[in-house]
PDB file of N, CA and C in Angstrom:
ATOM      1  N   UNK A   1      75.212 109.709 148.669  1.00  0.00           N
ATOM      2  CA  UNK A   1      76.471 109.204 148.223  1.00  0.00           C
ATOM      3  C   UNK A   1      77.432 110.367 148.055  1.00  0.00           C
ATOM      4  N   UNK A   2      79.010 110.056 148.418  1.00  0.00           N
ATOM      5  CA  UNK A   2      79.184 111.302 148.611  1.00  0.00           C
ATOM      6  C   UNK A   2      80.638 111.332 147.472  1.00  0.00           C
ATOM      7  N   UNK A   3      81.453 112.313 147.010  1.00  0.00           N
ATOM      8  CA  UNK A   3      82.153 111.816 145.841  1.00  0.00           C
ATOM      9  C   UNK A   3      83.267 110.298 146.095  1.00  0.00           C
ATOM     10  N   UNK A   4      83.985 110.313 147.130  1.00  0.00           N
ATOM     11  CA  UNK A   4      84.973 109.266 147.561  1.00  0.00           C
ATOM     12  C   UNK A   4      84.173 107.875 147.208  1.00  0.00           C
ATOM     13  N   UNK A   5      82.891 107.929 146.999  1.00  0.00           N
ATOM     14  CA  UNK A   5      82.129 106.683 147.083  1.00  0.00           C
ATOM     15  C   UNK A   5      81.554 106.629 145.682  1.00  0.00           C
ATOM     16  N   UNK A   6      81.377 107.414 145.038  1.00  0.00           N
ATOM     17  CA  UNK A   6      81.193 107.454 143.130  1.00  0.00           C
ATOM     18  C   UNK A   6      82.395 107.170 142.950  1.00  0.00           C
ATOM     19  N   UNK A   7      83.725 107.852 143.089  1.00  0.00           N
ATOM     20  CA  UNK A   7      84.410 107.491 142.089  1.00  0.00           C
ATOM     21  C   UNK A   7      84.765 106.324 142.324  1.00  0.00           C
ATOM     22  N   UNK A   8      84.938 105.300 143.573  1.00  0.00           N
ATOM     23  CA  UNK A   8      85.467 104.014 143.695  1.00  0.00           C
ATOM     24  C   UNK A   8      84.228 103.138 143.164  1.00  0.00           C
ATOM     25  N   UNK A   9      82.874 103.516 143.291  1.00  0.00           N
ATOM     26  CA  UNK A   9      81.641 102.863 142.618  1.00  0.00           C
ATOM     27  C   UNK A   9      82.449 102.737 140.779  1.00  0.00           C
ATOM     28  N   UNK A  10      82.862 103.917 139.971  1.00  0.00           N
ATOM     29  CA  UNK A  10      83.146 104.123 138.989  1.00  0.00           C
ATOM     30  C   UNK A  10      84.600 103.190 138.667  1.00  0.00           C
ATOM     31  N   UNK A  11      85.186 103.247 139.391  1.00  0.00           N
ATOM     32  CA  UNK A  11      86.651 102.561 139.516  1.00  0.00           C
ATOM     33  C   UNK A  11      86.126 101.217 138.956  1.00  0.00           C
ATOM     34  N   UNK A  12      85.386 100.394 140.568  1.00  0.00           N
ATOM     35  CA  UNK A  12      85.199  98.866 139.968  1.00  0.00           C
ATOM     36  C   UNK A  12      83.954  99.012 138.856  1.00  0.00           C
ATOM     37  N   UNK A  13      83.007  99.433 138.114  1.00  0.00           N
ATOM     38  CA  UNK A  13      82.418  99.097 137.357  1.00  0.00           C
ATOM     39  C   UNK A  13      83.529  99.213 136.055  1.00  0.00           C
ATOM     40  N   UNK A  14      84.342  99.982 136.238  1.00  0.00           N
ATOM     41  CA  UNK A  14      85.215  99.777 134.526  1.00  0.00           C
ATOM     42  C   UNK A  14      85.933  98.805 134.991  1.00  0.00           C
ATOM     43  N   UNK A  15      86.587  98.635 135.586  1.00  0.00           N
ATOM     44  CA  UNK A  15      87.776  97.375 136.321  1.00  0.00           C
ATOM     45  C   UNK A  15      86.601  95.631 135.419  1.00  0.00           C
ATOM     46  N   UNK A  16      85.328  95.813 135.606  1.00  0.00           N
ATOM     47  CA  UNK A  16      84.287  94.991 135.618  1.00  0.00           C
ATOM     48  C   UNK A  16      84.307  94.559 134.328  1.00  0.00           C
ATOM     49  N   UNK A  17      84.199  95.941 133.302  1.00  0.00           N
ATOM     50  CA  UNK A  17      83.925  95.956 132.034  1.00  0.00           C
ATOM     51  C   UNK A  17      85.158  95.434 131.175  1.00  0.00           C
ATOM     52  N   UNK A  18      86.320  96.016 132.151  1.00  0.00           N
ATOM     53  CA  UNK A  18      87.567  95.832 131.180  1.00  0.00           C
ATOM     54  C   UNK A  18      87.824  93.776 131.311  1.00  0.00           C
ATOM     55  N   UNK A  19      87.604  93.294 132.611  1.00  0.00           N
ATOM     56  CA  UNK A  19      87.291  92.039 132.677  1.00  0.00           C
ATOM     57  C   UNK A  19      86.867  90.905 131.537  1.00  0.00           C
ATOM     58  N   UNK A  20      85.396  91.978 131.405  1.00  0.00           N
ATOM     59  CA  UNK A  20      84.497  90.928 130.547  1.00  0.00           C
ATOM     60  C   UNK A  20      85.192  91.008 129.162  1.00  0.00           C
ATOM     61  N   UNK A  21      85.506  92.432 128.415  1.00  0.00           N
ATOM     62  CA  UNK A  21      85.751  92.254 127.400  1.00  0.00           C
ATOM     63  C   UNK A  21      87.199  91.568 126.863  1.00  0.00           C
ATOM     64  N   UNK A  22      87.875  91.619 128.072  1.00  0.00           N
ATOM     65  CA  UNK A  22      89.279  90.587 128.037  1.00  0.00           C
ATOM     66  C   UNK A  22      88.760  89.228 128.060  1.00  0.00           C
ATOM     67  N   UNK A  23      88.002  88.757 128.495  1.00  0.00           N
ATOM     68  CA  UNK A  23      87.447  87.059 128.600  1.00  0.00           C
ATOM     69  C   UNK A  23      86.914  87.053 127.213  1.00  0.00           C
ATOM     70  N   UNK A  24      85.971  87.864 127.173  1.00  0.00           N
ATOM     71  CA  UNK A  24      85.322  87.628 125.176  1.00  0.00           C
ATOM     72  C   UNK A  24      86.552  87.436 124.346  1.00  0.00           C
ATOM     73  N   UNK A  25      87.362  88.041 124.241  1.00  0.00           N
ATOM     74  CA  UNK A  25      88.718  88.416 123.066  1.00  0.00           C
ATOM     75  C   UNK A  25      89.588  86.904 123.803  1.00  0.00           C
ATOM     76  N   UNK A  26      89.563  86.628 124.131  1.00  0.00           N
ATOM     77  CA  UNK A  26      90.514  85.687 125.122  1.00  0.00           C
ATOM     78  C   UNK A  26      90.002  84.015 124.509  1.00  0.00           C
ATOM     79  N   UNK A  27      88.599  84.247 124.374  1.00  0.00           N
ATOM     80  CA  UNK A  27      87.705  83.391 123.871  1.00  0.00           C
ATOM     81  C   UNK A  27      87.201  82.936 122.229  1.00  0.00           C
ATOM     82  N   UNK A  28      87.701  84.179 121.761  1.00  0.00           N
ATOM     83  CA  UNK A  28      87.366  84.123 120.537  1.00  0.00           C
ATOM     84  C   UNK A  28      88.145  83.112 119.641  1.00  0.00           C
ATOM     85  N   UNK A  29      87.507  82.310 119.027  1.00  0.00           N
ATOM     86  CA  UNK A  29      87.881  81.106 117.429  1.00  0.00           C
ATOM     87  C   UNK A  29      88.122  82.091 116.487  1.00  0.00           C
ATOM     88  N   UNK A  30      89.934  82.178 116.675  1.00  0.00           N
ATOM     89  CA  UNK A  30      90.226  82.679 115.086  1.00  0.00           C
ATOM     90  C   UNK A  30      90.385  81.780 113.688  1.00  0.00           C
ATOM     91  N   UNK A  31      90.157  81.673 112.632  1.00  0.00           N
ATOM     92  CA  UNK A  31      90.220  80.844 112.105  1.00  0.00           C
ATOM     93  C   UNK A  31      91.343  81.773 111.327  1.00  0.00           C
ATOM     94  N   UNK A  32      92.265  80.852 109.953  1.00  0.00           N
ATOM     95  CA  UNK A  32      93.802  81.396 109.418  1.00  0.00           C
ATOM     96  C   UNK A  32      92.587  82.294 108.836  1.00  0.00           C
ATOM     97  N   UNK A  33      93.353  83.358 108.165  1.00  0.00           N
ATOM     98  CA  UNK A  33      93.466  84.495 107.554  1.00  0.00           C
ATOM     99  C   UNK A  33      93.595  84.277 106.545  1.00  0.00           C
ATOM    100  N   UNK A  34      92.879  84.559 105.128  1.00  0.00           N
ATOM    101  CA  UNK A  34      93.793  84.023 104.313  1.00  0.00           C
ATOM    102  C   UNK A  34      93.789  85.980 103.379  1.00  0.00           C
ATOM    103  N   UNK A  35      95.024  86.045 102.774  1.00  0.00           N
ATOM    104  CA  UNK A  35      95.054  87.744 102.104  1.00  0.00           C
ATOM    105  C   UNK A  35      96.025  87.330 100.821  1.00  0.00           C
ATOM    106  N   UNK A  36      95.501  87.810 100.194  1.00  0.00           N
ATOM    107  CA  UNK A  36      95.816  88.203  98.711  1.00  0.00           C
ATOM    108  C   UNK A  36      97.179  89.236  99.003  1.00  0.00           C
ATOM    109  N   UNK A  37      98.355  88.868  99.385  1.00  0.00           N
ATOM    110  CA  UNK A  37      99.248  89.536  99.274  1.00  0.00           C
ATOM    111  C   UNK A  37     100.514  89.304  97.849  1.00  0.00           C
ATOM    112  N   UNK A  38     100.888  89.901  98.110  1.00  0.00           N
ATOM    113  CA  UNK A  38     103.051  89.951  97.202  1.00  0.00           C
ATOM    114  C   UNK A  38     103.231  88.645  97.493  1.00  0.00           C
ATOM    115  N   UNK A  39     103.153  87.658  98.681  1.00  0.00           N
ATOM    116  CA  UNK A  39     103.040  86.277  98.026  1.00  0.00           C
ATOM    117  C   UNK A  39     102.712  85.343  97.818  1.00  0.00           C
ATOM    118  N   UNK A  40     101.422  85.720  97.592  1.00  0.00           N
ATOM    119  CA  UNK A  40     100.459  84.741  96.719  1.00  0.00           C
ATOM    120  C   UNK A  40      99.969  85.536  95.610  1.00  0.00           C
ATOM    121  N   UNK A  41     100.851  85.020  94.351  1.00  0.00           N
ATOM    122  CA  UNK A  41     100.632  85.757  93.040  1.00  0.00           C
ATOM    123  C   UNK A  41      99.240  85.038  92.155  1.00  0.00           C
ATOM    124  N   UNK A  42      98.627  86.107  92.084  1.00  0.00           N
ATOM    125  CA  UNK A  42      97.360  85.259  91.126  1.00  0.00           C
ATOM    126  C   UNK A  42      97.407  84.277  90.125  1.00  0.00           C
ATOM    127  N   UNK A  43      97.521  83.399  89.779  1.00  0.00           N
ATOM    128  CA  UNK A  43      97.646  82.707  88.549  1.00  0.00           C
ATOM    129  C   UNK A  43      96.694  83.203  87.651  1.00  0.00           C
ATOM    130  N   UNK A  44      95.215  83.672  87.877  1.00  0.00           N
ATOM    131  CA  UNK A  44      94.396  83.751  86.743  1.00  0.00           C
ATOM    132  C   UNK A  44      94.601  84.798  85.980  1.00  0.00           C
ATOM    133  N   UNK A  45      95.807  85.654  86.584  1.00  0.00           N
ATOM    134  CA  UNK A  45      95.800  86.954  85.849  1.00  0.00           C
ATOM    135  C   UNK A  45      97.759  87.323  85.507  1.00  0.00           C
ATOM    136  N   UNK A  46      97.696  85.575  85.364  1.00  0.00           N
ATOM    137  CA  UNK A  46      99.203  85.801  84.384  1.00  0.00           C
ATOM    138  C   UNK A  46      99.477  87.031  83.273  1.00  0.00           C
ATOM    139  N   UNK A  47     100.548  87.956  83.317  1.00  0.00           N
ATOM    140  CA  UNK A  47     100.820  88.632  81.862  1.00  0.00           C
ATOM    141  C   UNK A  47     102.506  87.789  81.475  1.00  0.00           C
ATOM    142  N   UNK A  48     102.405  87.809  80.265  1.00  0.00           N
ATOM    143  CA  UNK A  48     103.829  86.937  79.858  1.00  0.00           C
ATOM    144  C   UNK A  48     104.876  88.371  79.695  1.00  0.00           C
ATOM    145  N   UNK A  49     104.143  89.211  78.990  1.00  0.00           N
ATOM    146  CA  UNK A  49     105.031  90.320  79.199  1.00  0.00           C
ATOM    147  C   UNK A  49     105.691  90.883  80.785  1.00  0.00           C
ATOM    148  N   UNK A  50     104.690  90.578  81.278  1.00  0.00           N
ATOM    149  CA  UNK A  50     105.451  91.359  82.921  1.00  0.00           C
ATOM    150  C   UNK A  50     106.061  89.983  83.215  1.00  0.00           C
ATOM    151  N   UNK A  51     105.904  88.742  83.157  1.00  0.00           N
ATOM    152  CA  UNK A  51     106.970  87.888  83.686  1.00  0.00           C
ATOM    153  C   UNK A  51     108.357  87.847  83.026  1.00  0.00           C
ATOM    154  N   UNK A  52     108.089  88.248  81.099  1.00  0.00           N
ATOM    155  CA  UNK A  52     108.975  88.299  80.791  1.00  0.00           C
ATOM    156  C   UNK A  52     110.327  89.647  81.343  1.00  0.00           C
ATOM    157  N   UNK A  53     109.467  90.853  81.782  1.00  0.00           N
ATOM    158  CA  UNK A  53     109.972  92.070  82.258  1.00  0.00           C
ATOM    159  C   UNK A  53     110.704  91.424  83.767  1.00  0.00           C
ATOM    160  N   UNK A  54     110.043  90.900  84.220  1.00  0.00           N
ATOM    161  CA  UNK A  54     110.752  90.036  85.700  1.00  0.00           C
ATOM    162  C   UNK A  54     111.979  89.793  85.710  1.00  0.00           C
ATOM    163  N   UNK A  55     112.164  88.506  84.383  1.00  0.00           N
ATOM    164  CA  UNK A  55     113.078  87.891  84.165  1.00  0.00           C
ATOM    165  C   UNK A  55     114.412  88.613  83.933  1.00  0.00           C
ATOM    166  N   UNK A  56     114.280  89.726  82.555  1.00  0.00           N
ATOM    167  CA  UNK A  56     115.004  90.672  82.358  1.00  0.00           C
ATOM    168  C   UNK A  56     115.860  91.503  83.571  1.00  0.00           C
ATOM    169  N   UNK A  57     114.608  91.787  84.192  1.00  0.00           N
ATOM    170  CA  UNK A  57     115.868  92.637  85.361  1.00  0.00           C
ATOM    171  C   UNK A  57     116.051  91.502  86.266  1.00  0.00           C
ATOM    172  N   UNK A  58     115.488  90.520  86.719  1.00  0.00           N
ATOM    173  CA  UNK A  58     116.720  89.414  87.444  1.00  0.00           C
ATOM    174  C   UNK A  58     118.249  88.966  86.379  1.00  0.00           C
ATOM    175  N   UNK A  59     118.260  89.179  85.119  1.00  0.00           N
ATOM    176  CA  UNK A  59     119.487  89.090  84.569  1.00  0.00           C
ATOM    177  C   UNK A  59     120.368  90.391  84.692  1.00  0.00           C
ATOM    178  N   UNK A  60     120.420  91.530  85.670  1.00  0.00           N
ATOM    179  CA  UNK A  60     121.153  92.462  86.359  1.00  0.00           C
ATOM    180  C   UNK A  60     121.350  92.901  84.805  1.00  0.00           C
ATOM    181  N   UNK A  61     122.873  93.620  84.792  1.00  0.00           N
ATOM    182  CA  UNK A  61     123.510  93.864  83.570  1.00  0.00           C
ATOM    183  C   UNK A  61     123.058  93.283  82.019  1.00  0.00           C
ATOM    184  N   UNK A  62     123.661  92.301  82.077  1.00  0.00           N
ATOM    185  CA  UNK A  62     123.285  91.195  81.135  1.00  0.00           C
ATOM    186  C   UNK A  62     121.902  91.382  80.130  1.00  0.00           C
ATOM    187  N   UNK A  63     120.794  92.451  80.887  1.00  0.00           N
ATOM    188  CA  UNK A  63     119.499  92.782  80.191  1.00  0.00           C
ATOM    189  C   UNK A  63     119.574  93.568  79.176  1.00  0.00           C
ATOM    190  N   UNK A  64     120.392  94.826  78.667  1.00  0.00           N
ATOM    191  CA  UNK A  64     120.197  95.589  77.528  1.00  0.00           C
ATOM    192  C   UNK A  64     120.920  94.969  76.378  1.00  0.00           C
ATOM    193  N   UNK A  65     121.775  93.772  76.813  1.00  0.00           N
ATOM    194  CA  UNK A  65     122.279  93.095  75.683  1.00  0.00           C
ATOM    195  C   UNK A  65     121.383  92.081  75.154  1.00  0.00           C
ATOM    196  N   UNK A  66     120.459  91.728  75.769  1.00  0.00           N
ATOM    197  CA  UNK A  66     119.486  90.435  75.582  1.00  0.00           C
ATOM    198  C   UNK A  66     118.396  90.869  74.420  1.00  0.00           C
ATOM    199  N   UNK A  67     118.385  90.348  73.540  1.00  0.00           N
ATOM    200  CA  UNK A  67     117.505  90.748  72.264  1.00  0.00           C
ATOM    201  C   UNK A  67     115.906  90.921  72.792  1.00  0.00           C
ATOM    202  N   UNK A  68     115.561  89.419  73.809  1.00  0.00           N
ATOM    203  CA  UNK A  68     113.972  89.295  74.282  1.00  0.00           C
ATOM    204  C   UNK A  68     113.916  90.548  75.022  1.00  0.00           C
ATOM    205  N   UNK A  69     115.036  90.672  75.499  1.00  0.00           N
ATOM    206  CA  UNK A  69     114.461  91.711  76.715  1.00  0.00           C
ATOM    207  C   UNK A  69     114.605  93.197  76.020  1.00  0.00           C
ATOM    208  N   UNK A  70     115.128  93.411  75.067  1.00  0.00           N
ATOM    209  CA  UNK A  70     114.777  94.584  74.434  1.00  0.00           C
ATOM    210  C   UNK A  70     113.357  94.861  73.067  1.00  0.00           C
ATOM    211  N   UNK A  71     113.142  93.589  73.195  1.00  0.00           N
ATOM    212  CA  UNK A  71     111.595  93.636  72.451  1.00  0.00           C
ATOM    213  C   UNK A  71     110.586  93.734  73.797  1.00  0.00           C
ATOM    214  N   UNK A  72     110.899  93.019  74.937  1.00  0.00           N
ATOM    215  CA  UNK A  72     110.178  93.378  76.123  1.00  0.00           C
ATOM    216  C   UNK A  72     110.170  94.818  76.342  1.00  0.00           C
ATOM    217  N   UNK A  73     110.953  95.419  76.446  1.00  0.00           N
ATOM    218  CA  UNK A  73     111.027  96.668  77.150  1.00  0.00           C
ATOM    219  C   UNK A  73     110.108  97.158  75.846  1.00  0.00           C
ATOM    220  N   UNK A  74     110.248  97.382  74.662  1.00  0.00           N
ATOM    221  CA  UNK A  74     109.569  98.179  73.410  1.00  0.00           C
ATOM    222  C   UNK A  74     108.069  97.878  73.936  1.00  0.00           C
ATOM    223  N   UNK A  75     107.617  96.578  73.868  1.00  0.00           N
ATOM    224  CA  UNK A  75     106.432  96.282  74.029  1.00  0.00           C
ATOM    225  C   UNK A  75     106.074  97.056  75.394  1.00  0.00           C
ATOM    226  N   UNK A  76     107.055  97.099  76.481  1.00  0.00           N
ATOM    227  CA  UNK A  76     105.985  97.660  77.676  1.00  0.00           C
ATOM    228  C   UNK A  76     106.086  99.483  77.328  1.00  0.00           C
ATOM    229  N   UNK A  77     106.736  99.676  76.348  1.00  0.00           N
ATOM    230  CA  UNK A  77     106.637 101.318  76.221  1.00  0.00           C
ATOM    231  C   UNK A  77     105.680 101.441  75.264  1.00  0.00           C
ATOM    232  N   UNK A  78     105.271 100.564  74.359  1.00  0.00           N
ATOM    233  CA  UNK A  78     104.043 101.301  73.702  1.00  0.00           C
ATOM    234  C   UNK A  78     102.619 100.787  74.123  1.00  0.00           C
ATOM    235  N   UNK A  79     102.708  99.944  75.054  1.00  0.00           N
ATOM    236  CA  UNK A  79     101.661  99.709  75.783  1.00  0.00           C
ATOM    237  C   UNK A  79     100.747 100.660  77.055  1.00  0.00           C
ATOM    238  N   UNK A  80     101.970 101.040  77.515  1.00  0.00           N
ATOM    239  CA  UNK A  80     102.068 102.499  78.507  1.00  0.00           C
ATOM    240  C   UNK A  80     102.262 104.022  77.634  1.00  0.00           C
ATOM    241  N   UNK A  81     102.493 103.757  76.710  1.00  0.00           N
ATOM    242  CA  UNK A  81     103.095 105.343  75.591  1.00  0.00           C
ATOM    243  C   UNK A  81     102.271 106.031  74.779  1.00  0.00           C
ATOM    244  N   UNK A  82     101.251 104.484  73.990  1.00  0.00           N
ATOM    245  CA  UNK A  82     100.921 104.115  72.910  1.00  0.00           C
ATOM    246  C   UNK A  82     101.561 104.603  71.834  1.00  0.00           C
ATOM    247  N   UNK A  83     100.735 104.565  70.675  1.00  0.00           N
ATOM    248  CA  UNK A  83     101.669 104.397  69.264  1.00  0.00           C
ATOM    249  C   UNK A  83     102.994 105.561  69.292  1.00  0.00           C
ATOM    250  N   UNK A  84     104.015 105.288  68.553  1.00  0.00           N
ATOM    251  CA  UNK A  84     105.105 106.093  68.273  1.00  0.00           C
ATOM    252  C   UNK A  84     105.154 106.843  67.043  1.00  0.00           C
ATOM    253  N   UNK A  85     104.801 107.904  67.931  1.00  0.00           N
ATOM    254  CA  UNK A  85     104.645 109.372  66.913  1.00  0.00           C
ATOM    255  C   UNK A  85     105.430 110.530  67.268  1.00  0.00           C
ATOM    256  N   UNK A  86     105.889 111.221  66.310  1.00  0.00           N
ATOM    257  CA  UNK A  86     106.872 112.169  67.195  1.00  0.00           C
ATOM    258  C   UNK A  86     106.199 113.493  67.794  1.00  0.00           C
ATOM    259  N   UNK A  87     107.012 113.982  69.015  1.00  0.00           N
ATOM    260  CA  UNK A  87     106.298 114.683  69.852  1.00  0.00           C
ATOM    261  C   UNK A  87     105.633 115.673  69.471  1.00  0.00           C
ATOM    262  N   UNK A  88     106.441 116.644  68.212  1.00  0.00           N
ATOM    263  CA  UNK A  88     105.875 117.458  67.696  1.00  0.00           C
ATOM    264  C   UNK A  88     104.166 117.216  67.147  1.00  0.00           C
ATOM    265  N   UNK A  89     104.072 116.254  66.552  1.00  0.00           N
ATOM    266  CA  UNK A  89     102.409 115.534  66.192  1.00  0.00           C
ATOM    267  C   UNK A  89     101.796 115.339  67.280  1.00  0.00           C
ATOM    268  N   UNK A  90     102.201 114.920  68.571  1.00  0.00           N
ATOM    269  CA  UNK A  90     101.057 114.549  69.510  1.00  0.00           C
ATOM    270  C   UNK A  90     100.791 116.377  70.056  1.00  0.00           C
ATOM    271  N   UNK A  91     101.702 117.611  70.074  1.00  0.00           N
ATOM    272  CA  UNK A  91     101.367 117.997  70.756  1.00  0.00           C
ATOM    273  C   UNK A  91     100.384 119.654  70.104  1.00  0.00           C
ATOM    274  N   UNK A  92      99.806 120.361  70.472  1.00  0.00           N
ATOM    275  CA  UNK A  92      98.821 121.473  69.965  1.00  0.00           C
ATOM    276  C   UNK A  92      99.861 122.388  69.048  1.00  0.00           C
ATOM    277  N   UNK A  93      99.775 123.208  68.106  1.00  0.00           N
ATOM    278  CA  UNK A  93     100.346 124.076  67.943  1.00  0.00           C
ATOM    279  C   UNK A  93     100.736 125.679  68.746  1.00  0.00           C
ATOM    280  N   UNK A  94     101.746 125.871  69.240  1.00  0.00           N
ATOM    281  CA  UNK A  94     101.824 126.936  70.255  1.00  0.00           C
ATOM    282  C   UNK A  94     101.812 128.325  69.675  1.00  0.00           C
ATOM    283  N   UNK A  95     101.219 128.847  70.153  1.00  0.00           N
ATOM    284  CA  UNK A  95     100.870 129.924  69.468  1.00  0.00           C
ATOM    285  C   UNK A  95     101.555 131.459  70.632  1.00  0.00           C
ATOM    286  N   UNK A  96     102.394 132.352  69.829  1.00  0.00           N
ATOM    287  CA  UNK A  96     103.198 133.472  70.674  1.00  0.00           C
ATOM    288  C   UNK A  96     102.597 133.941  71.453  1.00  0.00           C
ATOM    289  N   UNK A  97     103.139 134.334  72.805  1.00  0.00           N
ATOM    290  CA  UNK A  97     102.342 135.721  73.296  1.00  0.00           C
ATOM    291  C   UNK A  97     102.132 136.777  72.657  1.00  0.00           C
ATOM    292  N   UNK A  98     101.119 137.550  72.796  1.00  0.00           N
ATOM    293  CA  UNK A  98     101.223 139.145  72.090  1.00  0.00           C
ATOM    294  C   UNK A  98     101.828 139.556  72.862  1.00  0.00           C
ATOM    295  N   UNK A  99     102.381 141.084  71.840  1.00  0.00           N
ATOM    296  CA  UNK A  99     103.590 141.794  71.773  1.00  0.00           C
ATOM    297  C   UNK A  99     102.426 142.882  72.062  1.00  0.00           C
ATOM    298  N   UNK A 100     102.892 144.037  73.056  1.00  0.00           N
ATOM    299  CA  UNK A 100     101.946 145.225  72.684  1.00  0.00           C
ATOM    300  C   UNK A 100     102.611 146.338  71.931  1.00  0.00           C
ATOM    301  N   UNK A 101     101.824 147.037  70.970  1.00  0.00           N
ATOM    302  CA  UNK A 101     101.940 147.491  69.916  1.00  0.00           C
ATOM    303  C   UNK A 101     102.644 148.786  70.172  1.00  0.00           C
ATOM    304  N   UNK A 102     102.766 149.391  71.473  1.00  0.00           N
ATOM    305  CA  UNK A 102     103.409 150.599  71.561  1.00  0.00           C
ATOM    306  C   UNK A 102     103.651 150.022  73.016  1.00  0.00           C
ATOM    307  N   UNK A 103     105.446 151.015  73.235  1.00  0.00           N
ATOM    308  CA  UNK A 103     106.080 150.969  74.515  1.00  0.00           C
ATOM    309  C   UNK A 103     105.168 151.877  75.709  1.00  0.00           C
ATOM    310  N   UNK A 104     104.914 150.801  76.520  1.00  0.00           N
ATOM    311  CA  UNK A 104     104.299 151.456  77.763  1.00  0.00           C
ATOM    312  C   UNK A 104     104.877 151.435  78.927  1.00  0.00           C
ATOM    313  N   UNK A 105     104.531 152.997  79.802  1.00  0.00           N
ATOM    314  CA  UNK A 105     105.485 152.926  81.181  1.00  0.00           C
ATOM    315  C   UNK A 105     105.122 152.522  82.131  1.00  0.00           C
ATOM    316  N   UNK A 106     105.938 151.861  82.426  1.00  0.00           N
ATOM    317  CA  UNK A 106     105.238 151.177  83.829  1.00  0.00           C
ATOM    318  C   UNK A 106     105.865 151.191  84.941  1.00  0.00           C
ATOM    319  N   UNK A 107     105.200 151.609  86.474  1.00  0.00           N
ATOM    320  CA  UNK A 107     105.775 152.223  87.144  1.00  0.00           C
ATOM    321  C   UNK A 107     106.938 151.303  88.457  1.00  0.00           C
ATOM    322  N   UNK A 108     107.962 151.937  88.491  1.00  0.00           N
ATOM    323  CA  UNK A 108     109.094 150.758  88.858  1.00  0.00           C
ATOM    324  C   UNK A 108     110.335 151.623  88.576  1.00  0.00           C
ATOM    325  N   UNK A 109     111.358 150.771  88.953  1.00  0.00           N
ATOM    326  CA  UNK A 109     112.621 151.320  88.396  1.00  0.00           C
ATOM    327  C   UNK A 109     113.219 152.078  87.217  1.00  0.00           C
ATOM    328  N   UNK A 110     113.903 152.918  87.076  1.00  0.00           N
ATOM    329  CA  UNK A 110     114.123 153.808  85.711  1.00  0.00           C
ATOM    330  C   UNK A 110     115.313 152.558  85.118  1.00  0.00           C
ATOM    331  N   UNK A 111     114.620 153.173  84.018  1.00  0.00           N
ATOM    332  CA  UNK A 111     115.718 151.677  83.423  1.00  0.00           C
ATOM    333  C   UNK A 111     117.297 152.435  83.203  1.00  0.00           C
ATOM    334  N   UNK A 112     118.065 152.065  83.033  1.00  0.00           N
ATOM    335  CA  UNK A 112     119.975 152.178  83.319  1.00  0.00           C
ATOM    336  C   UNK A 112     120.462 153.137  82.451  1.00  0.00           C
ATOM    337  N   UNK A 113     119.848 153.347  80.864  1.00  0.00           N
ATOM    338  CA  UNK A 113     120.165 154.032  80.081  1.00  0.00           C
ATOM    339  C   UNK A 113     119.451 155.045  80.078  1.00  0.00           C
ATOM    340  N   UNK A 114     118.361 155.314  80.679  1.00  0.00           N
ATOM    341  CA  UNK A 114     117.891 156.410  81.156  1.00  0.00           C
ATOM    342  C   UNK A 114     118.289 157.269  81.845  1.00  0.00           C
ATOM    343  N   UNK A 115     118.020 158.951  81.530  1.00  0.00           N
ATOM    344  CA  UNK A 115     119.099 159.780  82.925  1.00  0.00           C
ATOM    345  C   UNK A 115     117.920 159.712  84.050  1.00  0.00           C
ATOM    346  N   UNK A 116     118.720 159.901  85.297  1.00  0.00           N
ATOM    347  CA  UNK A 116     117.790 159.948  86.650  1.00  0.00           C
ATOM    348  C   UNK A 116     117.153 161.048  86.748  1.00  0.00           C
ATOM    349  N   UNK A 117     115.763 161.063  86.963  1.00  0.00           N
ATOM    350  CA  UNK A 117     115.174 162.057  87.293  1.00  0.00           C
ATOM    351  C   UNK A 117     115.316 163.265  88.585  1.00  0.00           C
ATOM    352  N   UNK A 118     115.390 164.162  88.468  1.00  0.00           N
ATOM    353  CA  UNK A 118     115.981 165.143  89.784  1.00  0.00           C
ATOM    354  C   UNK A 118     114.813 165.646  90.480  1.00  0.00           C
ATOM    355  N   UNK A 119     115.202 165.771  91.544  1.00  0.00           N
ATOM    356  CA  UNK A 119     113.488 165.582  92.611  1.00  0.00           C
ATOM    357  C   UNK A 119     114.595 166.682  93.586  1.00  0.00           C
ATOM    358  N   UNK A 120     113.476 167.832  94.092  1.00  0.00           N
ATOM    359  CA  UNK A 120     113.832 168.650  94.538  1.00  0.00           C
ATOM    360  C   UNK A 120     112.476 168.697  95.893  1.00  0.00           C
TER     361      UNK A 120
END
């Protein structure tokens, strides 16, 4: 067999393959899909607070004047925040860098009030 005759042997056996697997897919029973997307909202896992948060910003403007919707908003900040304590209490006491105890030189630029050194 000589190459002109492999590769056209090779030609129709994929030509063959690509066939069959187009008839399988061609053939196949899809049945619907069904997916848990944005819209189909769970019912079993209602929160009244996030519907109430919904509602609020569908009233545009109109929301920071609305009494519910400013007990809404409180409730979703200490739910996400937890309790209200001031920052100073939640956070460690900071403690200074050390200072070192004597001026050391370090090598770099002469500082401005210094006279320039003369190099011969």
């Amino acid at each position: 067999m000589d190459g002109k005759m492999l590769a056209r042997l090779g030609a129709l056996v994929f030509i063959a393959i690509a066939i069959t697997a187009t008839a399988i897919e061609m053939n196949r029973n899809e049945g619907p899909v069904e997916s848990w997307g944005p819209s189909q909202p769970n019912m079993a896992l209602s929160d009244p607070l996030r519907d109430e948060l919904f509602r609020c910003q569908a009233l545009g403007e109109a929301g920071p004047r609305d009494p519910a919707c400013l007990r809404a908003w409180a409730d979703n900040r200490r739910r996400f925040l937890g309790p209200e304590t001031p920052p100073a209490e939640r956070r460690p006491e900071a403690t200074p860098a050390p200072r070192p105890a004597t001026e050391t030189t370090l090598p770099g630029p002469p500082a401005a009030d210094s006279p320039p050194a003369e190099t011969r």
